[in-house]
Protein backbone atom coordinates (compact mmCIF):
# COMPACT_ATOMS: atom_id res chain seq x y z
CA UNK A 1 236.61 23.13 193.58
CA UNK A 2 237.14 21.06 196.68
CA UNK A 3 238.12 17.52 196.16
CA UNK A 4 238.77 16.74 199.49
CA UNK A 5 235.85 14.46 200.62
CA UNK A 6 236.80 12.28 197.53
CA UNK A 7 240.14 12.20 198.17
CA UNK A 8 238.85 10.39 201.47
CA UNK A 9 237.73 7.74 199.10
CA UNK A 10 240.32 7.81 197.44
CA UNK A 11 242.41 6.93 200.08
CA UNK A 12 240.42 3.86 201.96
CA UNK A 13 240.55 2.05 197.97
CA UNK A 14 244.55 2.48 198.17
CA UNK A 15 245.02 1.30 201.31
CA UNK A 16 242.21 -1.32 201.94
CA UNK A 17 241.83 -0.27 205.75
CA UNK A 18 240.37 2.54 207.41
CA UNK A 19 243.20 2.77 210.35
CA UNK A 20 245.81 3.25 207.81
CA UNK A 21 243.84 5.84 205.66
CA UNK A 22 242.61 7.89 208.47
CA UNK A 23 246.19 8.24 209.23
CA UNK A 24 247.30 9.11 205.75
CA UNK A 25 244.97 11.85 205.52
CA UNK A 26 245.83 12.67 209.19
CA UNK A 27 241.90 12.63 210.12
CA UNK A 28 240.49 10.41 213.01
CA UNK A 29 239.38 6.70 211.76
CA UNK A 30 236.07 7.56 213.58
CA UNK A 31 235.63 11.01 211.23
CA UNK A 32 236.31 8.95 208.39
CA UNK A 33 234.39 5.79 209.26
CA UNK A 34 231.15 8.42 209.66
CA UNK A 35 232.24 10.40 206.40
CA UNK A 36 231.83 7.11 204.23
CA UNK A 37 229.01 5.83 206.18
CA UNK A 38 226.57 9.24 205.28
CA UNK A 39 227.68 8.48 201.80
CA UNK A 40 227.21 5.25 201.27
CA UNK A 41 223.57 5.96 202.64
CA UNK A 42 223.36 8.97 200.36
CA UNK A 43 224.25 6.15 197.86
CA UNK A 44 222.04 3.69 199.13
CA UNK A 45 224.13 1.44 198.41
CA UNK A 46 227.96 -0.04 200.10
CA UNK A 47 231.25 1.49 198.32
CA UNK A 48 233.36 -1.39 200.33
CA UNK A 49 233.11 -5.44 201.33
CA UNK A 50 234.36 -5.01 204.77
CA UNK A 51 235.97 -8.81 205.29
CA UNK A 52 238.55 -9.85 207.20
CA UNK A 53 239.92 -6.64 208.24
CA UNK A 54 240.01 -5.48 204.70
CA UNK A 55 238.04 -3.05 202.74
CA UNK A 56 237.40 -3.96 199.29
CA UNK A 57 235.81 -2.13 196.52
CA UNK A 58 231.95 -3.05 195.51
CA UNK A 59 231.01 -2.76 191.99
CA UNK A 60 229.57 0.86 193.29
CA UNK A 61 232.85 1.48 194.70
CA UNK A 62 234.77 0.70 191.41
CA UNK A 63 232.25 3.38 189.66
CA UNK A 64 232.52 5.75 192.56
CA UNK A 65 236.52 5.49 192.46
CA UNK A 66 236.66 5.89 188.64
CA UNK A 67 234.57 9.20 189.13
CA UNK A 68 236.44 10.37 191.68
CA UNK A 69 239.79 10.07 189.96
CA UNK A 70 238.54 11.88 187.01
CA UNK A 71 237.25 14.58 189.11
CA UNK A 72 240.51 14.88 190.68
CA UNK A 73 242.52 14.86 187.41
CA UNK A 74 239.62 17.59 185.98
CA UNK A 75 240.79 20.02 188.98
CA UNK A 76 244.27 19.25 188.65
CA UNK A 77 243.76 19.78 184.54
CA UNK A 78 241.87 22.90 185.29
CA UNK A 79 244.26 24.50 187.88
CA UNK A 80 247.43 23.97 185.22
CA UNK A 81 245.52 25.65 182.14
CA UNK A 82 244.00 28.73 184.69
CA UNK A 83 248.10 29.47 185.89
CA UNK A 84 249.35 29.10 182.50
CA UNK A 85 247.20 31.81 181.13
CA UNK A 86 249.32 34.45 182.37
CA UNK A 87 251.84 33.02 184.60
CA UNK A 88 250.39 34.12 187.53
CA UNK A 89 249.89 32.15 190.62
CA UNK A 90 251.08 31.21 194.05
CA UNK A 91 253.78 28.32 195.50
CA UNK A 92 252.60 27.64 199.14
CA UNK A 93 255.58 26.68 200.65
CA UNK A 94 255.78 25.01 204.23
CA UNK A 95 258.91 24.56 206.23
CA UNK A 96 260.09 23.21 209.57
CA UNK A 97 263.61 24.10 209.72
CA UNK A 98 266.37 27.09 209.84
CA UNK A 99 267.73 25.55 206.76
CA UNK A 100 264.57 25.86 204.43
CA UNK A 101 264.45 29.77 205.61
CA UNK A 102 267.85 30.25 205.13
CA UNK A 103 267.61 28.80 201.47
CA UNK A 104 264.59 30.47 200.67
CA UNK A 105 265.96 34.11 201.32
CA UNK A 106 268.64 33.16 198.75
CA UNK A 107 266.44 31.75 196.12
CA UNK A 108 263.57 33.57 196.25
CA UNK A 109 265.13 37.30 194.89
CA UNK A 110 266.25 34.86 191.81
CA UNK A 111 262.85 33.52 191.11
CA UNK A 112 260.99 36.19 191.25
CA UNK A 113 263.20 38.05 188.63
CA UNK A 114 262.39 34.86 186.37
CA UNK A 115 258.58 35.01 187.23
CA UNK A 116 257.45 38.63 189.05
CA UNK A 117 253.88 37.16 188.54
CA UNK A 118 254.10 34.24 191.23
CA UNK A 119 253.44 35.07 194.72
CA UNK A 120 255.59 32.47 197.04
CA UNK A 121 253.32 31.91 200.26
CA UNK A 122 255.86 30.77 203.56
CA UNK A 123 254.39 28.72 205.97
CA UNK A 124 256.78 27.71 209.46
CA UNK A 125 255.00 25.19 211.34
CA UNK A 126 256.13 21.87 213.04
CA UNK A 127 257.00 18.67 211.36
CA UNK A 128 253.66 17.20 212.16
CA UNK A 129 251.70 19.99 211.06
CA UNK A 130 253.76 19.78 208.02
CA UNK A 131 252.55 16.38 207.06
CA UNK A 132 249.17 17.46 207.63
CA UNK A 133 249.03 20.02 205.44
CA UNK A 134 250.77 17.77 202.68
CA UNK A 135 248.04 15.33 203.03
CA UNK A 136 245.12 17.96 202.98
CA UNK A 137 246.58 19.89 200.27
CA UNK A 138 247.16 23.31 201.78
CA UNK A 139 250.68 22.97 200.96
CA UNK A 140 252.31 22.81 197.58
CA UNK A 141 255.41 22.30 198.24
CA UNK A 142 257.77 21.81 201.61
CA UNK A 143 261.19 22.34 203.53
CA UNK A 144 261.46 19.68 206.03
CA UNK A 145 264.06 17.87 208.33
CA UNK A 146 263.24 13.94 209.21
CA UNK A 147 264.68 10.89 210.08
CA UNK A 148 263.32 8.66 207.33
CA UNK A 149 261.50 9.51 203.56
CA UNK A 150 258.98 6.56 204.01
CA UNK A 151 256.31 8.86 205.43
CA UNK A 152 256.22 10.88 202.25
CA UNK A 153 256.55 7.94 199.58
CA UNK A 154 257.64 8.60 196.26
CA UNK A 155 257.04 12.52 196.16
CA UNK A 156 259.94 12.94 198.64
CA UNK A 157 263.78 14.09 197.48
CA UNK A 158 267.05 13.86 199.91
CA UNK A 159 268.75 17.02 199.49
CA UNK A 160 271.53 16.71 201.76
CA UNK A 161 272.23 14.38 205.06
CA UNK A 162 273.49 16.60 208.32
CA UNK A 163 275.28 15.47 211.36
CA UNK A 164 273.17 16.25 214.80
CA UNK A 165 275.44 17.92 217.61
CA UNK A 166 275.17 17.79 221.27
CA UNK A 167 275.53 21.60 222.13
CA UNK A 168 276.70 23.12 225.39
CA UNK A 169 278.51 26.41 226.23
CA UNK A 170 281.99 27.33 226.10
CA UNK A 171 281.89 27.14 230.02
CA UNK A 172 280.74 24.14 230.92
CA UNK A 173 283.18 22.26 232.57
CA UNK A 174 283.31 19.83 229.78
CA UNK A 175 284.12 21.99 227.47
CA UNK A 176 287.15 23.41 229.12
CA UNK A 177 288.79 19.93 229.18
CA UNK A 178 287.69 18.47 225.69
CA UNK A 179 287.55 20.21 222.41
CA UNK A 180 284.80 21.70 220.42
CA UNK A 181 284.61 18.52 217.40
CA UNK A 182 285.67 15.88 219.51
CA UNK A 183 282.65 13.15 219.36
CA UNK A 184 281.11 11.97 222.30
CA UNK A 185 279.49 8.73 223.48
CA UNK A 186 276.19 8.43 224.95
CA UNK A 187 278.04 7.05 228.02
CA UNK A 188 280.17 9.70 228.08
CA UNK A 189 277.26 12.00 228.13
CA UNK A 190 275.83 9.96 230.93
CA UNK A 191 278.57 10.44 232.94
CA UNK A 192 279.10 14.07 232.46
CA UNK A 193 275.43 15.49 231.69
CA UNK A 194 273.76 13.74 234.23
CA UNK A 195 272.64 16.85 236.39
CA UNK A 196 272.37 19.23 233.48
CA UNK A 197 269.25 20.61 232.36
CA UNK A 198 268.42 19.46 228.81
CA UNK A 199 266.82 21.76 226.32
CA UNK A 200 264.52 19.67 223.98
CA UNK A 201 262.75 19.95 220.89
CA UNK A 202 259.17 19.35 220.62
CA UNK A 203 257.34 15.73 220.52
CA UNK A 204 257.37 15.26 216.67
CA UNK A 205 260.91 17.25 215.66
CA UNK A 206 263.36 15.47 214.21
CA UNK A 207 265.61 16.77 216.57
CA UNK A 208 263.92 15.28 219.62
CA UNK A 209 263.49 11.78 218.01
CA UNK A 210 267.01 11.83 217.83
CA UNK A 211 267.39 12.83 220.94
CA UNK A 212 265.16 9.88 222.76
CA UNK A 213 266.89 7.58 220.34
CA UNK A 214 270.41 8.58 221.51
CA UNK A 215 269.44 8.73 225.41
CA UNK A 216 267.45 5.46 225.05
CA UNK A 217 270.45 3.98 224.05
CA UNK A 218 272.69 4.95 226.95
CA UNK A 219 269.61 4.24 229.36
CA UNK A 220 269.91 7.58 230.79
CA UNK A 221 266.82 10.20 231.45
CA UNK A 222 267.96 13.76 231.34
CA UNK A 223 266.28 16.73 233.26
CA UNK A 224 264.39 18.89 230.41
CA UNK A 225 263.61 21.99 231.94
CA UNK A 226 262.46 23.32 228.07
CA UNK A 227 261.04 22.43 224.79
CA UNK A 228 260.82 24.79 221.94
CA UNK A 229 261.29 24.66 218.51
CA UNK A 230 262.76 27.82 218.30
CA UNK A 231 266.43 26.92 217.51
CA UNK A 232 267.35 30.51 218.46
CA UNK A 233 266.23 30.64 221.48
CA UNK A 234 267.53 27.13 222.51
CA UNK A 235 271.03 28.25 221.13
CA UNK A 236 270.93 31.54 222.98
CA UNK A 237 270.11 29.28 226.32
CA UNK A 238 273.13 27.15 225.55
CA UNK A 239 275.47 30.14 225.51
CA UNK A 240 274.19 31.50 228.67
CA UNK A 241 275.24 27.69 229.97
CA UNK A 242 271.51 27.01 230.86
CA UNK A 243 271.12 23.70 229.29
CA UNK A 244 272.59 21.61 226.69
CA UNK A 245 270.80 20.79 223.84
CA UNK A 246 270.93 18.86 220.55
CA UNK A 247 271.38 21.07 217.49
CA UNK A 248 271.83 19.73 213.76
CA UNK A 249 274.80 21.18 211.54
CA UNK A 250 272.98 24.00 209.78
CA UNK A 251 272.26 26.31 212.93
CA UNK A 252 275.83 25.09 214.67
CA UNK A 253 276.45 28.88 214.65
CA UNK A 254 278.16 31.10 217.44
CA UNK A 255 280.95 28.72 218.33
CA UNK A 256 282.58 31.77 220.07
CA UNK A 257 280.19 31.11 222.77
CA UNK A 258 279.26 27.30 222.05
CA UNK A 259 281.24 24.01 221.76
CA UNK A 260 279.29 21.30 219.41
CA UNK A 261 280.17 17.97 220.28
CA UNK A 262 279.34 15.12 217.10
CA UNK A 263 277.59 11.99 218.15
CA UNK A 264 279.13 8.66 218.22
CA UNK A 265 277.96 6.47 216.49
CA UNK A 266 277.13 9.90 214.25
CA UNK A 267 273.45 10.28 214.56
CA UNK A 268 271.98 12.05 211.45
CA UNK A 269 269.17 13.64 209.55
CA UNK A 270 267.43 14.34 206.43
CA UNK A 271 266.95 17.61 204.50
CA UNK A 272 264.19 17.07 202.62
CA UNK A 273 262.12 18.53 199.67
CA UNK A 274 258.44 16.95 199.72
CA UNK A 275 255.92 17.65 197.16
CA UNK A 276 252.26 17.89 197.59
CA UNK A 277 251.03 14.86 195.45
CA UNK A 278 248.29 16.92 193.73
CA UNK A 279 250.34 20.03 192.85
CA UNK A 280 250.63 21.00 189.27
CA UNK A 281 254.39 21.84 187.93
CA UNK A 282 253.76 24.47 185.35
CA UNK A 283 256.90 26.08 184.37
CA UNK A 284 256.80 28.67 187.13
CA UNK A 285 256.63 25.67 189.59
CA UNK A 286 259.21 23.22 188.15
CA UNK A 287 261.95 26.33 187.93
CA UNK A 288 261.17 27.20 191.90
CA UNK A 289 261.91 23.02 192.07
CA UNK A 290 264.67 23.27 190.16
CA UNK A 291 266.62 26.35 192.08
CA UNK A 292 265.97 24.21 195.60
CA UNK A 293 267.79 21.41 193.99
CA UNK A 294 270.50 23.18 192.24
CA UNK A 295 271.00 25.35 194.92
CA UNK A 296 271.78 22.75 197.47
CA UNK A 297 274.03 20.84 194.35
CA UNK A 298 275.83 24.19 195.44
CA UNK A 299 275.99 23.80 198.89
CA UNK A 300 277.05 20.20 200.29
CA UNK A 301 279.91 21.18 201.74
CA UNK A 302 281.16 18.90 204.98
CA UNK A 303 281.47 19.68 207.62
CA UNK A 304 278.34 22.83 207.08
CA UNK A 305 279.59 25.82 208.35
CA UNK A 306 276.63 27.59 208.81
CA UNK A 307 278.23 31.11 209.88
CA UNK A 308 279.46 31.00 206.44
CA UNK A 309 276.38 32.27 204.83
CA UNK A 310 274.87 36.08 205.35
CA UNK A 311 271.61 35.41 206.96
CA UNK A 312 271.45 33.15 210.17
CA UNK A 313 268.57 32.28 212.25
């Protein structure tokens, strides 16, 4: 059953404008401006008053909404009673971030002890991708690191804040004169980083918003000679003293090799666990919830030593 298109609906009634829609649902305004014209002549008849910049609801668009919620609520209704006929089922899980991986190898053996009949489907992608799939509801639940909640409204839990480092190798000259810990100043990274090559996240990653925010600050515009959101591969880089990098608490591993340096003022982000606004918590689904919160009720510690746990990525 495939809601989608009325979702679309959906969507221009809540927010009363077709800009901010289209980019809720992460579709052009142009797609969705076409979409709701071919219905409303399928219709023959207008859903929405467009005045004054604002789209409000006909008396054919009250009907049309009504439907469509029911509709929605029927597929959400039928999707709960299906799984609970024999617990069996599958969690789509997305996640943009060592952290979620890490977590999930832990949990997951746990869970499936509890419920052998629900298949957990991992998804890595990148944090826009992630909201996408959110929106469009091929995602259930997800793993994500951000600098604010407001994107995902109310279906959005803070599991944990974590510092962001500025990363370099144990041979930089830097690092042989000041400590691994000590925090550093975007001036003082101005003044000592200047000709280094900078290895950056990806436009989107929390990691290189962070980044942009802290060298906006200072005024000063590194050389990136990389961007990857492969945190492995950037750390690896770092220890071979080919760039410096920005790398959050949670994969601050190998400091035989690395120095992490805290920002100041401390720049931080969010760990976050978002749900998919249309996903149904059974039982199967509100115990996988409940192990990703009470696992990380577990594991707050500060400052997160990361090469504490078995598994690093």
């Amino acid at each position: 059953m495939d809601v989608k298109y009325l979702n679309y609906i959906l969507a221009i009634a809540n927010r009363h404008n077709m800009t901010k829609a289209a980019e809720d649902l992460f579709v052009s305004q142009s797609s969705l401006s076409q979409y709701l014209s071919r219905l409303e002549q399928e219709l023959g008849t207008p859903l929405f008053i467009r005045s004054k910049g604002e789209l409000s609801l006909t008396p054919a668009g009250v009907l049309y909404v009504e439907a469509a919620q029911k509709v929605v609520k029927i597929q959400k209704d039928l999707y709960q009673n299906i799984a609970a006929l024999s617990q069996k089922g599958r969690i789509r899980v997305g996640v943009t971030s060592n952290w979620g991986l890490r977590m999930l190898t832990e949990i997951i053996p746990l869970f499936r002890e509890q419920y052998p009949g629900i298949i957990i489907e991992i998804t890595e992608t990148s944090l826009p991708a992630f909201k996408k799939a959110l929106t469009e509801g091929t995602l259930d639940v997800g793993l994500a690191s951000d600098v604010s909640t407001v994107p995902y409204g109310s279906l959005v839990q803070v599991l944990r804040e974590e510092e962001v480092f500025l990363a370099i190798s144990m041979f930089h000259p830097y690092a042989l004169t000041h400590p691994s810990g000590t925090p550093i100043t975007a001036e003082e990274v101005k003044a000592n980083f200047t000709g280094d090559n900078l290895l950056l996240s990806k436009k989107g990653a929390s990691l290189r918003m962070i980044g942009d925010q802290f060298f906006d600050a200072c005024g000063f515009e590194p050389v990136a000679v990389c961007e990857t959101n492969n945190i492995s591969a950037t750390r690896s880089m770092v220890a071979q003293n080919a760039g410096v990098a920005f790398i959050s608490e949670s994969c601050s591993v190998n400091r035989n090799h690395i120095a992490y340096y805290p920002l100041s003022p401390a720049m931080k982000r969010l760990n976050l666990v978002v749900r998919q606004k249309d996903w149904v918590l059974n039982e199967p689904e509100q115990a996988f919830m409940d192990q990703i919160l009470n696992y990380f009720k577990q594991n707050t510690e500060h400052p997160y030593l990361a090469e504490k746990y078995s598994i690093s990525f």
